[in-house]
C-alpha atoms as a PDB file:
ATOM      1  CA  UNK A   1      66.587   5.370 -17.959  1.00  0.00           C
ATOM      2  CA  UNK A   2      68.486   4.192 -15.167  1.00  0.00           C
ATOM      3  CA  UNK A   3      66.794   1.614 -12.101  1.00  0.00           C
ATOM      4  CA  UNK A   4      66.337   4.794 -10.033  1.00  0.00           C
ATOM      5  CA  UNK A   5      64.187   6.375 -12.379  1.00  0.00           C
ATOM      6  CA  UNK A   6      62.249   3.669 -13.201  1.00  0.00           C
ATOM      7  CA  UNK A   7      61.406   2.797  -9.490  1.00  0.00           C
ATOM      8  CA  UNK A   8      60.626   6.369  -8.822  1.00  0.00           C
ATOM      9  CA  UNK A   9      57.928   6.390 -11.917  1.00  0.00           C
ATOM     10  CA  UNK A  10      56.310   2.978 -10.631  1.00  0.00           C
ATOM     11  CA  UNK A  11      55.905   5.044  -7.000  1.00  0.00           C
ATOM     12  CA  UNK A  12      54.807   7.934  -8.500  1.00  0.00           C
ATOM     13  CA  UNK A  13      51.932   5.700 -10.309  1.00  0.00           C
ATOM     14  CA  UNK A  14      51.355   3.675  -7.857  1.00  0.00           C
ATOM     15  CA  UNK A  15      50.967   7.018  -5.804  1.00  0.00           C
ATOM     16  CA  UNK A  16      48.441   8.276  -8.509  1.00  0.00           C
ATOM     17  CA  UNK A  17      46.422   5.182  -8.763  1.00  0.00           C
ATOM     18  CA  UNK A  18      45.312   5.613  -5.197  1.00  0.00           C
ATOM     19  CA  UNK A  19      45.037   8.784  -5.184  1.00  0.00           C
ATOM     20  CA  UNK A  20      42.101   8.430  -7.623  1.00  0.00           C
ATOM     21  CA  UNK A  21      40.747   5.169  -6.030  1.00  0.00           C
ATOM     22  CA  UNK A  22      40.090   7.291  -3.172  1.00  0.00           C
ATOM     23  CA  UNK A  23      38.670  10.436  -5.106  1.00  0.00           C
ATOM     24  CA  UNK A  24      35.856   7.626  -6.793  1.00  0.00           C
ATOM     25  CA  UNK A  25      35.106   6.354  -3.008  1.00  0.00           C
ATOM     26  CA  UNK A  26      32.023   8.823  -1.273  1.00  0.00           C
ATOM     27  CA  UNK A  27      30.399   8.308   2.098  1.00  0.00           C
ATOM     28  CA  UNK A  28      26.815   7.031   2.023  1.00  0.00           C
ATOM     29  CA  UNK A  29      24.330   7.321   4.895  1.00  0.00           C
ATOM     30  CA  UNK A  30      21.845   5.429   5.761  1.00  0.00           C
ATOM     31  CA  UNK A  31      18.582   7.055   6.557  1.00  0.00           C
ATOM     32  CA  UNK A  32      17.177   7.200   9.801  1.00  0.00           C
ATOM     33  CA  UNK A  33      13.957   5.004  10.541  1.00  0.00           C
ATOM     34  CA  UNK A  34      10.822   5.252  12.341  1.00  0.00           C
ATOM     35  CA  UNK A  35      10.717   3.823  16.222  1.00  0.00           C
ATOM     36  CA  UNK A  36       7.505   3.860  18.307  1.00  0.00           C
ATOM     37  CA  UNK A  37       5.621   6.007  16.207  1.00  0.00           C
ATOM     38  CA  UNK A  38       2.617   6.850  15.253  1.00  0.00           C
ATOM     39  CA  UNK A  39       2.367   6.856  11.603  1.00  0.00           C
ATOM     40  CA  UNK A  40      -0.818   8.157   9.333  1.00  0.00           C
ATOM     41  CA  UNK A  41      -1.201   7.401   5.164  1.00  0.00           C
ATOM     42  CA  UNK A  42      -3.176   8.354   3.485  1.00  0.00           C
ATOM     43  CA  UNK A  43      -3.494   6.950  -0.843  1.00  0.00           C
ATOM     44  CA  UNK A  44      -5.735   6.559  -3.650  1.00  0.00           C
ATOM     45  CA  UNK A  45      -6.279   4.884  -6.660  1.00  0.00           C
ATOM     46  CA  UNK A  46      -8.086   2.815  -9.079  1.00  0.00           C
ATOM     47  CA  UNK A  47     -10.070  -0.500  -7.352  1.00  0.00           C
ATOM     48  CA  UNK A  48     -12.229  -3.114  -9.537  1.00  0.00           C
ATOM     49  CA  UNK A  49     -13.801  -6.295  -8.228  1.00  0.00           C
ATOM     50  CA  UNK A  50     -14.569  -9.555  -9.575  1.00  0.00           C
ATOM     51  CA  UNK A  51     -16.323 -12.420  -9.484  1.00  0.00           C
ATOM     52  CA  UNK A  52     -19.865 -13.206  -7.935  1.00  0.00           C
ATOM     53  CA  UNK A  53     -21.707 -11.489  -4.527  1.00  0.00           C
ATOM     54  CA  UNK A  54     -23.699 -14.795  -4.649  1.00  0.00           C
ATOM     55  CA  UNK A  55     -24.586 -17.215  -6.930  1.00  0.00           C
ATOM     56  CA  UNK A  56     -26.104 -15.737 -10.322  1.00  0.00           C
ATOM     57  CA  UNK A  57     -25.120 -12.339  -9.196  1.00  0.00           C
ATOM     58  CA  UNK A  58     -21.703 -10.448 -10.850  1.00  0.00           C
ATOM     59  CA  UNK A  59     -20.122  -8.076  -8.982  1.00  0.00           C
ATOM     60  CA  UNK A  60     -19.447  -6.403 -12.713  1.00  0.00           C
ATOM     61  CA  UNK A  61     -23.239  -5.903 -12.910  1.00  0.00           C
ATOM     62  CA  UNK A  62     -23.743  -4.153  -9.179  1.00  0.00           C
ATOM     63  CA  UNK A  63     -20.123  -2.204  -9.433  1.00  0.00           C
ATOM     64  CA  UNK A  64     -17.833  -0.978 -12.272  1.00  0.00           C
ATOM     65  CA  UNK A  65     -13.984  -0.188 -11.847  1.00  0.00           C
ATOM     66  CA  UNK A  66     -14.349   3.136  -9.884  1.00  0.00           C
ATOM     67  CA  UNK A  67     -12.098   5.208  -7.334  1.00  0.00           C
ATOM     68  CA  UNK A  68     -10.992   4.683  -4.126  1.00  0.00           C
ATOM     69  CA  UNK A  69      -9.676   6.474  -1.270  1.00  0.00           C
ATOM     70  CA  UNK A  70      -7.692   5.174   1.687  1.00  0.00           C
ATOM     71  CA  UNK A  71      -6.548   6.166   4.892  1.00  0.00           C
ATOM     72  CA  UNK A  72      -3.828   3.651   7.012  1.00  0.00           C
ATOM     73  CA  UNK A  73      -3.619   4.579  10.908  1.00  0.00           C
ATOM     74  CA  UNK A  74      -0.784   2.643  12.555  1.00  0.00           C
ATOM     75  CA  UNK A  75       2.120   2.044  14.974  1.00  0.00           C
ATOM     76  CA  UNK A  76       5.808   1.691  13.966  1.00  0.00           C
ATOM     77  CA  UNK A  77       6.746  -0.946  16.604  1.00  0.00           C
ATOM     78  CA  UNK A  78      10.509  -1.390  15.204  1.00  0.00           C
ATOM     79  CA  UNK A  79      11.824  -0.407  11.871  1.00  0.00           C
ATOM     80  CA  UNK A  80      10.106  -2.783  10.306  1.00  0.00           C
ATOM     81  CA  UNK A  81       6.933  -3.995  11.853  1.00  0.00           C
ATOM     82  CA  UNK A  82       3.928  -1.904  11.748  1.00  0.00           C
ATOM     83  CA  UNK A  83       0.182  -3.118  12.985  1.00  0.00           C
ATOM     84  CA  UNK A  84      -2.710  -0.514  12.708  1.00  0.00           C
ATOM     85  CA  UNK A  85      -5.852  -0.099  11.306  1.00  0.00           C
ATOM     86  CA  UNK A  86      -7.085   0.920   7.797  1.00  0.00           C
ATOM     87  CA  UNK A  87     -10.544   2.371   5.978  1.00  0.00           C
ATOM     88  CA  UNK A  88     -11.330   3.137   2.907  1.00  0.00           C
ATOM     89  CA  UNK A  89     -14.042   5.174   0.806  1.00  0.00           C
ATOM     90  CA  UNK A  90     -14.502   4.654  -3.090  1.00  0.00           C
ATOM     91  CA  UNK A  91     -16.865   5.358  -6.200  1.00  0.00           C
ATOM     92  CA  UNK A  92     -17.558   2.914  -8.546  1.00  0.00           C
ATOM     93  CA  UNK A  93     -18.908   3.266 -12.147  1.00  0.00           C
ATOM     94  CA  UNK A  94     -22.404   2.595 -12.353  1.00  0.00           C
ATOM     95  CA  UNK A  95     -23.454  -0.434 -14.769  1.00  0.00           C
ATOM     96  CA  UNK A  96     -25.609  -0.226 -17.812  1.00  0.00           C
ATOM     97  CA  UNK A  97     -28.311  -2.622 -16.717  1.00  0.00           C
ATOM     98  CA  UNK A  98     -28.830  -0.277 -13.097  1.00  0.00           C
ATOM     99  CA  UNK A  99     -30.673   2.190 -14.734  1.00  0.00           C
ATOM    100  CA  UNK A 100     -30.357   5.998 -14.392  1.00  0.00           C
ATOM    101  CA  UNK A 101     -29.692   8.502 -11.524  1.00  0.00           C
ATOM    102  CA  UNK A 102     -28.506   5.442  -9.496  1.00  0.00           C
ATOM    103  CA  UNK A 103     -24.891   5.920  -7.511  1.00  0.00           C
ATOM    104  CA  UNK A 104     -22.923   3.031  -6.269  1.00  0.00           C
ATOM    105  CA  UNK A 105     -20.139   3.156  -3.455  1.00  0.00           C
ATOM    106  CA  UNK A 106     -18.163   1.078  -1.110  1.00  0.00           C
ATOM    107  CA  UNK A 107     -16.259   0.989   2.206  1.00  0.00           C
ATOM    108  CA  UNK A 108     -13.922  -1.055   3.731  1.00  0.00           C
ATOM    109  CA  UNK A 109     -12.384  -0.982   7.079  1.00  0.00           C
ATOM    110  CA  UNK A 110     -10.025  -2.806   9.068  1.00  0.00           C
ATOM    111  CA  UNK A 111      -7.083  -4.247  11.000  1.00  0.00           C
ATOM    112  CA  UNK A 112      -3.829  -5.432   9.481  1.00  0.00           C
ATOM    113  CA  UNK A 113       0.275  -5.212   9.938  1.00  0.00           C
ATOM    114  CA  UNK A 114       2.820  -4.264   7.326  1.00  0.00           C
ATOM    115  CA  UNK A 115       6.597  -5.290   7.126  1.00  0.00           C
ATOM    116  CA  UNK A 116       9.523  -3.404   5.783  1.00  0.00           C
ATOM    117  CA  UNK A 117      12.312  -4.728   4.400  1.00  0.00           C
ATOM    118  CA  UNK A 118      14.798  -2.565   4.216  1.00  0.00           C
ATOM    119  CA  UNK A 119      13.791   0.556   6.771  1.00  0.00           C
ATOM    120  CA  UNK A 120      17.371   2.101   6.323  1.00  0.00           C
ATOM    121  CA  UNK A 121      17.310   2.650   3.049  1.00  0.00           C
ATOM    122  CA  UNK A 122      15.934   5.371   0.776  1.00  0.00           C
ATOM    123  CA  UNK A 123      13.729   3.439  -1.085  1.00  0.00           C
ATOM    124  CA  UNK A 124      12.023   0.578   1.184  1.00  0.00           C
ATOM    125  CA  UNK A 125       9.778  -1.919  -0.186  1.00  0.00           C
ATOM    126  CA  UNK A 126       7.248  -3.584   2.009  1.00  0.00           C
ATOM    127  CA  UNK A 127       4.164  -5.887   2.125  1.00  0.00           C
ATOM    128  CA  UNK A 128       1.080  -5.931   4.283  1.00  0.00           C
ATOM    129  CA  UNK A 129      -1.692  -8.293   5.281  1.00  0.00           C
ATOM    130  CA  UNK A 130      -5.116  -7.525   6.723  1.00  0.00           C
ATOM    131  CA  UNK A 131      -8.909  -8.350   7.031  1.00  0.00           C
ATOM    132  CA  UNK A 132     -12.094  -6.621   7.999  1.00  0.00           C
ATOM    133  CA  UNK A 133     -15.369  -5.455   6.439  1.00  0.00           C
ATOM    134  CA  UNK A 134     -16.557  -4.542   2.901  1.00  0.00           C
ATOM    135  CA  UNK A 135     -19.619  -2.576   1.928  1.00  0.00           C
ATOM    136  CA  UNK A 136     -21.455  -1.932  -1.371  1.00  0.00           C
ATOM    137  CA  UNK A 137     -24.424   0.680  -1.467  1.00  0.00           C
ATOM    138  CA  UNK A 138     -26.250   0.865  -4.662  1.00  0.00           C
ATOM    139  CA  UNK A 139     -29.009   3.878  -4.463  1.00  0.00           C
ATOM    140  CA  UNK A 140     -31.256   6.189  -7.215  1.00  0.00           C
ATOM    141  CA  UNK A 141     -31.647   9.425  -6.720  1.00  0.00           C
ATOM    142  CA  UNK A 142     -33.775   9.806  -2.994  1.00  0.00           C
ATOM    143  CA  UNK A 143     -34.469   6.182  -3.360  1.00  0.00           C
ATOM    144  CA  UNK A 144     -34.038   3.128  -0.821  1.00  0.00           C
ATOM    145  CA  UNK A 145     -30.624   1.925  -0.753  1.00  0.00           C
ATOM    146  CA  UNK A 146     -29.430  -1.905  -1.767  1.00  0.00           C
ATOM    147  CA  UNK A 147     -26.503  -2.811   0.448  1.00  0.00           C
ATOM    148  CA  UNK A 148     -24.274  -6.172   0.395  1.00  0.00           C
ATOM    149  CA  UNK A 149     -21.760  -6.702   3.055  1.00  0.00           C
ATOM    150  CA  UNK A 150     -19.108  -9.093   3.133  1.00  0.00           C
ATOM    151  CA  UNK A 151     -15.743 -10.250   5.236  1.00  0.00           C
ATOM    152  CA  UNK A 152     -12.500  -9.095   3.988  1.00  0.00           C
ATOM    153  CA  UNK A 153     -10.862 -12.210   4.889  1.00  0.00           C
ATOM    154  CA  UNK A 154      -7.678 -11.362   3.576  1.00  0.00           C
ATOM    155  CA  UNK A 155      -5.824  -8.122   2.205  1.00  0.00           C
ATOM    156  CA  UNK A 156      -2.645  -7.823   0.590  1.00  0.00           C
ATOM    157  CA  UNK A 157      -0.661  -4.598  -0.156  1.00  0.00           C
ATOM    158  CA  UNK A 158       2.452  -4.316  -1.338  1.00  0.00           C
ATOM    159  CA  UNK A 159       4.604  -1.483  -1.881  1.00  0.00           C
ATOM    160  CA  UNK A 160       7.757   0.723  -2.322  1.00  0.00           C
ATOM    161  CA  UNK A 161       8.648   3.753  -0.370  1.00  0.00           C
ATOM    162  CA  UNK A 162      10.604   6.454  -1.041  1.00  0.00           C
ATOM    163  CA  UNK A 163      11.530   8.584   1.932  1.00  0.00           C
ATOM    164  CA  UNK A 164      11.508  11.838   0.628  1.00  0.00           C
ATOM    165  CA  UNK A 165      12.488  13.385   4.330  1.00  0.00           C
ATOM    166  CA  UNK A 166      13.138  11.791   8.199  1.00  0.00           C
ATOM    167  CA  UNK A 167       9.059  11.940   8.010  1.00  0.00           C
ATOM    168  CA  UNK A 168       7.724  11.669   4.872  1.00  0.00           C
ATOM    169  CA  UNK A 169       7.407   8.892   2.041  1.00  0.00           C
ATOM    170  CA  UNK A 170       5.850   8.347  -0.767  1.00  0.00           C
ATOM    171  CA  UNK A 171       5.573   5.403  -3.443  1.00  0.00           C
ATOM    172  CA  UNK A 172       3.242   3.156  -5.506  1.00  0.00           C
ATOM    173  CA  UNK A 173       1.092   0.326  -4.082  1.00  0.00           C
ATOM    174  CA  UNK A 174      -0.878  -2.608  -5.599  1.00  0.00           C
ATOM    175  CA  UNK A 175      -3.010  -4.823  -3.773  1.00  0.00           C
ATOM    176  CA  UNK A 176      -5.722  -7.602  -3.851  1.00  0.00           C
ATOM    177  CA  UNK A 177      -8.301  -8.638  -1.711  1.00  0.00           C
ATOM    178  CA  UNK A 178     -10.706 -11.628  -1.157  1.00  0.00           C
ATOM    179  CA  UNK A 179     -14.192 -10.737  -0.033  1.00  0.00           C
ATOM    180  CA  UNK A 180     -16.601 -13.014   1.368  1.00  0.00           C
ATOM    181  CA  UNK A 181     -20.080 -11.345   1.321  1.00  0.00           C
ATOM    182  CA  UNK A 182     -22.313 -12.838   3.771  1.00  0.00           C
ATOM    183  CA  UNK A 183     -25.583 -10.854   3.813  1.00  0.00           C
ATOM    184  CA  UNK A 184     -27.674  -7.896   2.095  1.00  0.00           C
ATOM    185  CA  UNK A 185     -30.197  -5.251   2.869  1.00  0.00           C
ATOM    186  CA  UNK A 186     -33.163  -4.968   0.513  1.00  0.00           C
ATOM    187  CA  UNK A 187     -34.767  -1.915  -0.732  1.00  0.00           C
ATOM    188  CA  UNK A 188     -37.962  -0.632   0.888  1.00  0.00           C
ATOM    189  CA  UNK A 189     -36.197  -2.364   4.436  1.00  0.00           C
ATOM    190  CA  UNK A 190     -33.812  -2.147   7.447  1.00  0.00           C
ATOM    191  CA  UNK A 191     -33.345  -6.174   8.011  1.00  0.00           C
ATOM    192  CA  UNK A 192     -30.299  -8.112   7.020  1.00  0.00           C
ATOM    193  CA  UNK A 193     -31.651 -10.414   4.975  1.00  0.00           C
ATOM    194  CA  UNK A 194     -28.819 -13.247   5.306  1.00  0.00           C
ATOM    195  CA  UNK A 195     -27.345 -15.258   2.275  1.00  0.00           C
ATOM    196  CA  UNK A 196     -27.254 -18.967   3.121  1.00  0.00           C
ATOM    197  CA  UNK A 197     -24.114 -20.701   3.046  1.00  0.00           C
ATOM    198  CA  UNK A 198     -24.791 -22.579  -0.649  1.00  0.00           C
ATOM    199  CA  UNK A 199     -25.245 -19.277  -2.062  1.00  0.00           C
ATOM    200  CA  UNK A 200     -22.079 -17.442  -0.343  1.00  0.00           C
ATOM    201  CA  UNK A 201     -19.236 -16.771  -2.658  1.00  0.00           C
ATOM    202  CA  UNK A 202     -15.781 -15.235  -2.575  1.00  0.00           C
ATOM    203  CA  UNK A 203     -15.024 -12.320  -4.668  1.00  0.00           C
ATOM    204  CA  UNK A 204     -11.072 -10.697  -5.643  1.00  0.00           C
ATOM    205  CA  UNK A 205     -11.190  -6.813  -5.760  1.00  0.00           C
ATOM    206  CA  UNK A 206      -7.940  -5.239  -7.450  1.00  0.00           C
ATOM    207  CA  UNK A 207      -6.499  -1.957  -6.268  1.00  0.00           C
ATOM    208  CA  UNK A 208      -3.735  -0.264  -7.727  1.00  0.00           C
ATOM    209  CA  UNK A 209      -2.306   3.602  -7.201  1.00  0.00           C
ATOM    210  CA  UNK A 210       0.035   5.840  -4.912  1.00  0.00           C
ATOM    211  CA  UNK A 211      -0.139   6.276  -1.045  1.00  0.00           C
ATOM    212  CA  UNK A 212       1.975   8.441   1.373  1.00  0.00           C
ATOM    213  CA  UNK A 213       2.761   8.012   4.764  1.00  0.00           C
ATOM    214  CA  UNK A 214       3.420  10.595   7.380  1.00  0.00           C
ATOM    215  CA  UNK A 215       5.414   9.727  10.865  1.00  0.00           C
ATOM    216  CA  UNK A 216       4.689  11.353  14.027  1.00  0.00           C
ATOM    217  CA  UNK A 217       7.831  10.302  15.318  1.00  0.00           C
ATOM    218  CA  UNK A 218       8.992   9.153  19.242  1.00  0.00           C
ATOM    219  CA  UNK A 219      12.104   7.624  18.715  1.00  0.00           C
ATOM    220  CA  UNK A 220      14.302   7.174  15.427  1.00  0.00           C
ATOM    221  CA  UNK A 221      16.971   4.831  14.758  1.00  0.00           C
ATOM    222  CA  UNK A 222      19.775   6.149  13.059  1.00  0.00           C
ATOM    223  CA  UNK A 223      21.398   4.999  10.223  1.00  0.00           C
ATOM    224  CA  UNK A 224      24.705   4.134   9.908  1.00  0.00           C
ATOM    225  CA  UNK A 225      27.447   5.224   7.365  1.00  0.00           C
ATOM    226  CA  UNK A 226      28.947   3.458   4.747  1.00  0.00           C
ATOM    227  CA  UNK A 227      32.252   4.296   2.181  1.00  0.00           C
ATOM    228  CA  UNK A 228      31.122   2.877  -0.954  1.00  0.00           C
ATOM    229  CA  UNK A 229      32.242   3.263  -4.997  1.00  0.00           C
ATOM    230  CA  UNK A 230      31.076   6.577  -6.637  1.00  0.00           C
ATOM    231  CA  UNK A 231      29.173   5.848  -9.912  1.00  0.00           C
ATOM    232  CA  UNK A 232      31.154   7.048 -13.087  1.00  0.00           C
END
């Protein structure tokens, strides 16, 4: 094979070689994300707490691991700051030692701000902190109800979205919050009966399950576009 033809193969290869280098290249876009919206979400899972309501008394033995339901109302600021409010309504499992017919339940409610981390992508992980108020009503069957209340003083979630459309996303969230209860109302009587400060304790309750999140949508910005490698 003479130089010629050897020069024209290496072009030809070379000419091939890009070729597919530019076949295994796609364009990838960025989604758009959420601007001076209002946003609603709406989740529910599984929620236990631990610890003591006050001294000599177990949160395990006024409220089992139960249910809960929760609703986030918010606004998107930016991509990735949100500040809102939150509530929540659960069931818990009633303890052996409560006796029978009795039903126990609990409500929190809120303020708090969430941050996402990467609002331009598909799937957007984010974390948010808040505090508020958390109830526990213990009752029998058309009996007097038993309620301790307590300060959320601080609530963590932490998530990962997955923007299923420009509105919608959906994903799995954990959390963990610190409750400091700070009074109760006795059965048989309206008045708070305060706990004093000695007897005041500081109780973790665990949440874990799957929340979506609904934008009613102002302003969007748009993603951008991006050539990157196509996966073999």
């Amino acid at each position: 094979m003479t130089r010629a033809h050897w020069i024209l193969a290496a072009t030809a290869a070379l000419g091939l070689t890009a070729t597919g280098a530019r076949a295994q290249e796609r364009i990838e876009r960025e989604v758009d994300a959420p601007k001076r919206s209002f946003e609603i979400g709406v989740g529910a899972g599984y929620t236990q707490g631990t610890g003591n309501t006050i001294v000599g008394e177990r949160v395990s033995r006024l409220a089992g691991p139960g249910g809960e339901a929760q609703v986030d109302l918010g606004y998107r600021i930016d991509p990735r700051w949100l500040v809102g409010g939150y509530g929540s309504f659960g069931y818990f499992r009633t303890p052996d030692n409560a006796g029978p017919d009795v039903t126990v339940r609990g409500v929190t409610t809120g303020v708090q701000a969430q941050y996402h981390f990467m609002p331009m992508n598909r799937i957007d992980p984010w974390i948010g902190l808040g505090a508020g108020y958390r109830g526990i009503f213990s009752s029998g069957q058309d009996g007097p109800v038993t309620a301790r209340h307590g300060i959320q003083l601080a609530r963590l979630r932490v998530g990962v979205d997955y923007r299923a459309n420009a509105a919608l996303a959906l994903g799995p969230v954990l959390g963990i919050d610190a409750t400091y209860f700070t009074g109760r109302t006795e059965p048989g009587g309206s008045d708070l009966a305060r706990i004093t400060v000695d007897d005041r304790k500081v109780a973790p309750f665990f949440f874990a399950g799957f929340a979506g999140r609904f934008d009613v949508v102002n302003e969007r910005v748009r993603g951008s576009e991006r050539m990157v490698a196509a996966a073999f």
